[in-house]
Protein backbone atom coordinates (compact mmCIF):
# COMPACT_ATOMS: atom_id res chain seq x y z
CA UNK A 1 0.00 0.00 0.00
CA UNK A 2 3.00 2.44 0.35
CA UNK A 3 3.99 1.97 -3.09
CA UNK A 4 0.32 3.07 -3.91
CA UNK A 5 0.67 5.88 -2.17
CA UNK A 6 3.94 7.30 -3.44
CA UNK A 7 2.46 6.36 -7.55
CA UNK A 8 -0.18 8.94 -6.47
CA UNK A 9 1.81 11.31 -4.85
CA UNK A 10 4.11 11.15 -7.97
CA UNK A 11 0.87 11.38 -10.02
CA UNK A 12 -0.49 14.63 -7.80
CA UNK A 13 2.77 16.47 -8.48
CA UNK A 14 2.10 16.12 -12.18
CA UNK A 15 -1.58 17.18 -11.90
CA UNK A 16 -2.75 19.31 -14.86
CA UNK A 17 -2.96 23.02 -14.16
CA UNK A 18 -6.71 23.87 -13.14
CA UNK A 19 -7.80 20.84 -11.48
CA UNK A 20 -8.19 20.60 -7.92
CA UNK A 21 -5.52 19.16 -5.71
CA UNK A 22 -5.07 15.64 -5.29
CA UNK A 23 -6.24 14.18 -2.18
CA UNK A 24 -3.98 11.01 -1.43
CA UNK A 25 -5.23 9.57 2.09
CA UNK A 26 -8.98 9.98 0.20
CA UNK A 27 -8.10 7.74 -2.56
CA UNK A 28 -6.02 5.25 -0.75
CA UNK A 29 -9.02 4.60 1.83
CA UNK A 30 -11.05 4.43 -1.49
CA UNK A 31 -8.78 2.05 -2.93
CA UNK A 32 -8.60 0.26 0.11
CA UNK A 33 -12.67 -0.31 0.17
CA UNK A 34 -12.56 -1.51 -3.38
CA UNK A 35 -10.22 -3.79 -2.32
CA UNK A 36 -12.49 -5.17 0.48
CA UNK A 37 -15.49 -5.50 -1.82
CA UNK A 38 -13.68 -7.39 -4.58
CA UNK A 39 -12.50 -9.94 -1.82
CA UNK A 40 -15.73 -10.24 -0.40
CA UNK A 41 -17.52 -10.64 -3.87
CA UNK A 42 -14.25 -13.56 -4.37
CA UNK A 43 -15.23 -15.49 -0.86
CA UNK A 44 -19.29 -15.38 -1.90
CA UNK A 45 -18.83 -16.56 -4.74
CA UNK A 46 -16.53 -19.01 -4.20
CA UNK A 47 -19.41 -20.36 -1.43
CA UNK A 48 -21.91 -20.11 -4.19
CA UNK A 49 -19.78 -22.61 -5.99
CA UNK A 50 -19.36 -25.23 -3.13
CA UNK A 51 -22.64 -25.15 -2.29
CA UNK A 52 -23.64 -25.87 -5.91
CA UNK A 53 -21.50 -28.35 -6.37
CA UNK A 54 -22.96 -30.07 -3.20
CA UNK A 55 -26.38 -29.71 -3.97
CA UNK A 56 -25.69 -31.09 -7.55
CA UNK A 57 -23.95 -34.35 -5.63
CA UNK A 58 -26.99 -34.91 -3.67
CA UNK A 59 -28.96 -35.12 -6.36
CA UNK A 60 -27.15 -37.51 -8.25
CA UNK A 61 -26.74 -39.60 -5.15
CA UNK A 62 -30.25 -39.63 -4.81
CA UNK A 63 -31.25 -40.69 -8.64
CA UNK A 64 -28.86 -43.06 -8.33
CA UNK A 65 -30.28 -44.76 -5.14
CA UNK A 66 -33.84 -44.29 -6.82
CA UNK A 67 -32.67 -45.53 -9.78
CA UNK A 68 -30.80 -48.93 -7.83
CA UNK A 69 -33.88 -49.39 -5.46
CA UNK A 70 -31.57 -48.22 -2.42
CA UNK A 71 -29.22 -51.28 -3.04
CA UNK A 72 -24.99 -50.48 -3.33
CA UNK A 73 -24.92 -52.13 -6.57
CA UNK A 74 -26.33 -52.05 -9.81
CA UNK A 75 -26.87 -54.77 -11.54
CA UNK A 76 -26.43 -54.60 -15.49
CA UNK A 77 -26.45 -56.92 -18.63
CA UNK A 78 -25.52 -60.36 -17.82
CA UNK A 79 -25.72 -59.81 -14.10
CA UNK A 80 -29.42 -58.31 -14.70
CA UNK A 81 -30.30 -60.98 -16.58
CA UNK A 82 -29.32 -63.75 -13.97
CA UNK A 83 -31.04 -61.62 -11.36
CA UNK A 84 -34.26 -61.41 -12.96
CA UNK A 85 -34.28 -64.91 -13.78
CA UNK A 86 -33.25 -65.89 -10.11
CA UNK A 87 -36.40 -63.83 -9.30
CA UNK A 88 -38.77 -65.34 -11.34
CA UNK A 89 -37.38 -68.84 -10.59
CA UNK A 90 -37.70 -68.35 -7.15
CA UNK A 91 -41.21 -67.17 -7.35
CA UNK A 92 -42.10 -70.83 -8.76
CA UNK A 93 -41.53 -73.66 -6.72
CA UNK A 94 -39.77 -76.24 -8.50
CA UNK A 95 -40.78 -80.00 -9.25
CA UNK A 96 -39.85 -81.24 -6.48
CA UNK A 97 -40.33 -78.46 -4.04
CA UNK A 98 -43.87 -78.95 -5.27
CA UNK A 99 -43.98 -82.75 -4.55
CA UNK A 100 -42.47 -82.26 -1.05
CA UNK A 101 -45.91 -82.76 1.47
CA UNK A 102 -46.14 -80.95 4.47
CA UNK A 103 -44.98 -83.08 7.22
CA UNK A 104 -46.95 -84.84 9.86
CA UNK A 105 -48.10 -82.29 12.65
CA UNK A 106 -47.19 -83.75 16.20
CA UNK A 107 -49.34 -85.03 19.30
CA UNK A 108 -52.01 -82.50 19.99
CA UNK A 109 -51.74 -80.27 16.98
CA UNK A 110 -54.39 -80.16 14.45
CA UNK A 111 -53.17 -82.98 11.85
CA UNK A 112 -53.11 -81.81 7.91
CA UNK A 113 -55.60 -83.78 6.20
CA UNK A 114 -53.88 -83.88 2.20
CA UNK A 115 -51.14 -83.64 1.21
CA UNK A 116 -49.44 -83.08 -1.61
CA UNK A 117 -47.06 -86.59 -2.06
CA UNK A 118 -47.59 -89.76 -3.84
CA UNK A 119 -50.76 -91.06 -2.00
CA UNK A 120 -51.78 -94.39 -1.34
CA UNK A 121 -53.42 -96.51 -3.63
CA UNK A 122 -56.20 -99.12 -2.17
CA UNK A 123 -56.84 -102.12 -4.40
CA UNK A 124 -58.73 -104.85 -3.97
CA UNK A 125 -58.29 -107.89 -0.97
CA UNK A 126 -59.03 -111.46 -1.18
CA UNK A 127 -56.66 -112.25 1.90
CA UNK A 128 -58.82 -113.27 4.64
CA UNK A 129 -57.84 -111.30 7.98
CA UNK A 130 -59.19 -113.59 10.40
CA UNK A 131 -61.96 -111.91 12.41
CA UNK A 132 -61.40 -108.64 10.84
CA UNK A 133 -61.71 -108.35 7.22
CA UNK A 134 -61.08 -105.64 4.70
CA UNK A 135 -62.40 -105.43 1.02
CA UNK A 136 -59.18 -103.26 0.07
CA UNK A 137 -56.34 -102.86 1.03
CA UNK A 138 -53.02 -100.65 0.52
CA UNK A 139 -51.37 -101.54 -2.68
CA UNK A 140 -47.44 -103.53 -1.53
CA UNK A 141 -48.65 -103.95 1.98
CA UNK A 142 -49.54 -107.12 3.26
CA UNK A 143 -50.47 -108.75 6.61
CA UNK A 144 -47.71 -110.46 8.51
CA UNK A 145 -48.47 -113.88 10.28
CA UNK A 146 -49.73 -115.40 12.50
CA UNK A 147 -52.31 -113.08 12.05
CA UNK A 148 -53.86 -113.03 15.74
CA UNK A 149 -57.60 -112.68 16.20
CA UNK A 150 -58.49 -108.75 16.57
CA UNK A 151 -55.39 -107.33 15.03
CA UNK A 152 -54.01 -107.19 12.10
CA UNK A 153 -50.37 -105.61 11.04
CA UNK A 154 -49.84 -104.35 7.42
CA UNK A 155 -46.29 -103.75 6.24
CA UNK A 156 -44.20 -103.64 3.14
CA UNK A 157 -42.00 -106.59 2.17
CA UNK A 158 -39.24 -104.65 1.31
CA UNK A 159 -38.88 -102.81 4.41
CA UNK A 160 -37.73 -105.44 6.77
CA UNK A 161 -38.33 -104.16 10.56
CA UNK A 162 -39.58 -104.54 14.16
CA UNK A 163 -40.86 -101.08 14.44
CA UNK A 164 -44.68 -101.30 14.67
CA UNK A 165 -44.45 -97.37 14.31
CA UNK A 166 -43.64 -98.06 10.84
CA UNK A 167 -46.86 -100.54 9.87
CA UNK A 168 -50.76 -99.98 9.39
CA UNK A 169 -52.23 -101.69 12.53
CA UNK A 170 -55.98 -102.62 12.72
CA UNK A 171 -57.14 -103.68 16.17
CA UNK A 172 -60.60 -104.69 17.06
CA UNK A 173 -62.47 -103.61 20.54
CA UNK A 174 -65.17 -103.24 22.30
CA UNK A 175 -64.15 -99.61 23.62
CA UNK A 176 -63.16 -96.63 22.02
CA UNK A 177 -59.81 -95.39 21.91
CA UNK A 178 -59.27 -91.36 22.31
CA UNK A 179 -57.79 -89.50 19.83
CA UNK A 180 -56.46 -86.12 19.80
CA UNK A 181 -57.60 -83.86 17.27
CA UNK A 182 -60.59 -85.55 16.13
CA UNK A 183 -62.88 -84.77 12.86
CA UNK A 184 -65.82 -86.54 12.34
CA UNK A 185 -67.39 -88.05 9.15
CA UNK A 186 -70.98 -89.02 8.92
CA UNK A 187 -71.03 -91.25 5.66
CA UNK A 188 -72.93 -94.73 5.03
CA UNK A 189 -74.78 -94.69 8.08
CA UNK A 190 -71.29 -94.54 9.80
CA UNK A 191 -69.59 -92.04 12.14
CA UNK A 192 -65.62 -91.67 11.08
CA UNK A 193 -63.43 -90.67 13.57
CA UNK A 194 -60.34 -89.45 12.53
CA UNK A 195 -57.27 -87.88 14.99
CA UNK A 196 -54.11 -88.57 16.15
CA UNK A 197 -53.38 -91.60 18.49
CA UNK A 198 -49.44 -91.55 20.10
CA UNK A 199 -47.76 -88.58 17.27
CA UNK A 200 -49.91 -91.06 14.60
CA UNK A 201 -53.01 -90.97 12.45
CA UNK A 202 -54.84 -92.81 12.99
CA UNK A 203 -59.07 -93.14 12.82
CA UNK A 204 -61.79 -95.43 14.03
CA UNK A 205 -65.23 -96.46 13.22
CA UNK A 206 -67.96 -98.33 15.10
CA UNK A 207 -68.56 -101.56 13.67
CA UNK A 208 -71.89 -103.42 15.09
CA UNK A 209 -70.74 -103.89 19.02
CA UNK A 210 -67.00 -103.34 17.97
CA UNK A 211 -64.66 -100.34 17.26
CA UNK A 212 -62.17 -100.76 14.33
CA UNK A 213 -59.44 -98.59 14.98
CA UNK A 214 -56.82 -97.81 11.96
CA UNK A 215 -52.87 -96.34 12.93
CA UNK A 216 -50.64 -95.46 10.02
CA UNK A 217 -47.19 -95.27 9.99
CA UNK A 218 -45.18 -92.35 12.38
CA UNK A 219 -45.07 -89.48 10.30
CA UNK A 220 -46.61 -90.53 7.19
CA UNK A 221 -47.31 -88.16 4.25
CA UNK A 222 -48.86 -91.01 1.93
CA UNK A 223 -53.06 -90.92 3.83
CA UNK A 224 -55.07 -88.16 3.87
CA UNK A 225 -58.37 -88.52 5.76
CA UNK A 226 -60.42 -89.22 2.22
CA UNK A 227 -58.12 -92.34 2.01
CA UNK A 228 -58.29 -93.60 5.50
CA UNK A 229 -62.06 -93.08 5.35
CA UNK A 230 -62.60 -94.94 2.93
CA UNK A 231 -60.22 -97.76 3.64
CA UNK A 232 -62.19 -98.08 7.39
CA UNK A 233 -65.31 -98.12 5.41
CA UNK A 234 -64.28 -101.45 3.49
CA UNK A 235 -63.64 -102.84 6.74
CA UNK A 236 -65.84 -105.64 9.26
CA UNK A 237 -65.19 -107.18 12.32
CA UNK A 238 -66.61 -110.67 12.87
C-alpha cells in the first residue's frame, strides 16, 4: 500500500494546471474499500460454488439410489439378466419343491388332512384277515403272520423291521380309543373318527358292538383322511 501511495503522490505532483488538488489519504481509503469488496464478492462466490456443487452431488446420489432401489450395486447386462431370472425362478416352486408334502403335525396339533405326495393306492383284498376283514387294502402292503384274532399288522415286504411305528395296525375292541384332534365323518350310516393316536393318524369307526381302529405309519405323508375313510369303510369285524 506504500507503493500506492507514493504512484499517487508522484501522479499529484504532475496534476494538470486547473484541477483541484489531489487528495492522497482519500483515494487510498477508497482504494482500500474496493479492495475489500472485490475480496468479499471472491469469498461469496466461491461459497456459491461449493454449495452448488454439493447440492448437484446430492442429487445424483439420490437418482442413483432411486434408480438402484436403495441397493450399493447395480446390476447390469448379464448380471441383470441372472437376477431377474433368479427372481422369477424363485417365485415358482420347483418340481420337487412342489412334490415335497407338508410333514406330519405332532401329538395334539391339528393334523393336515392332504397332502401333496404320492398317495396311497387301495386295491382290492381277497386275503382273509381272520376276524377282521377288509375289502381293500393298501397296494405292496400285506399282513404279517400269524395273524392273531383282533389285530391285524400291514407292512411292506421290502422294508424289513420290528418297528410297529412303521406298519398300518388294525385292532378290534369293544371300547373306544381317544384321539387327539378328532374330525368326524358321517357317511354310510357310519360315524368316522379321525385324529391322532401316540404322534400317529390314525381313525376309528364303530362296527356293530365293535370299534375298528386304523394307525398309520409315524409321520406318514402317503393318507389323507379321504383315504383312510374310505379304507375303514371297506372294513368288518366278525
Amino acid at each position: 500500500m506504500d507503493e500506492v501511495r507514493k504512484l499517487l503522490e508522484g501522479f499529484a505532483d504532475q496534476a494538470a494546471d486547473g484541477l483541484p488538488a489531489a487528495d492522497i489519504d482519500a483515494d487510498v481509503a477508497r482504494g482500500r474499500r474496493a479492495l475489500r469488496r472485490i475480496k468479499r464478492r471472491r469469498r461469496v462466490t466461491g461459497v456459491l460454488c461449493v454449495a452448488a456443487v454439493s447440492a448437484a452431488v446430492l442429487a445424483i446420489g439420490d437418482q442413483v439410489k432411486w434408480w438402484n432401489n436403495g441397493s450399493s450395486e447395480v446390476a447390469s447386462g448379464e448380471g441383470e439378466k441372472t437376477a431377474a431370472t433368479t427372481t422369477a425362478e424363485s417365485a415358482v416352486p420347483t418340481t420337487a419343491e412342489s412334490a415335497v408334502p407338508t410333514p406330519m403335525i405332532a401329538e395334539g396339533s391339528e393334523p393336515t388332512s392332504t397332502y401333496a405326495g404320492m398317495l396311497v393306492e387301495l386295491v382290492s383284498n381277497r386275503q382273509p384277515w381272520n376276524t377282521i376283514g377288509c375289502s381293500l387294502t393298501p397296494k405292496g402292503w400285506t399282513a404279517e403272520t400269524p395273524i392273531a384274532e383282533d389285530r391285524v399288522v400291514l407292512s411292506r415286504p421290502t422294508v424289513r423291521t420290528a418297528d410297529v411305528a412303521t406298519k398300518v395296525v388294525l385292532q378290534a375292541a369293544p371300547a373306544a380309543k381317544s384321539l387327539r384332534a378328532v374330525r368326524v365323518t358321517d357317511a354310510g350310516g357310519k360315524a368316522f373318527h379321525i385324529g391322532t393316536l401316540n404322534g400317529r393318524l390314525a381313525g376309528q369307526v364303530k362296527l356293530e358292538d365293535q370299534w375298528l381302529l386304523v394307525e398309520l405309519p409315524a409321520g406318514t405323508l402317503d393318507w389323507n383322511d379321504g383315504l383312510l375313510q374310505r379304507f375303514m369303510a371297506s372294513c368288518t369285524v366278525n
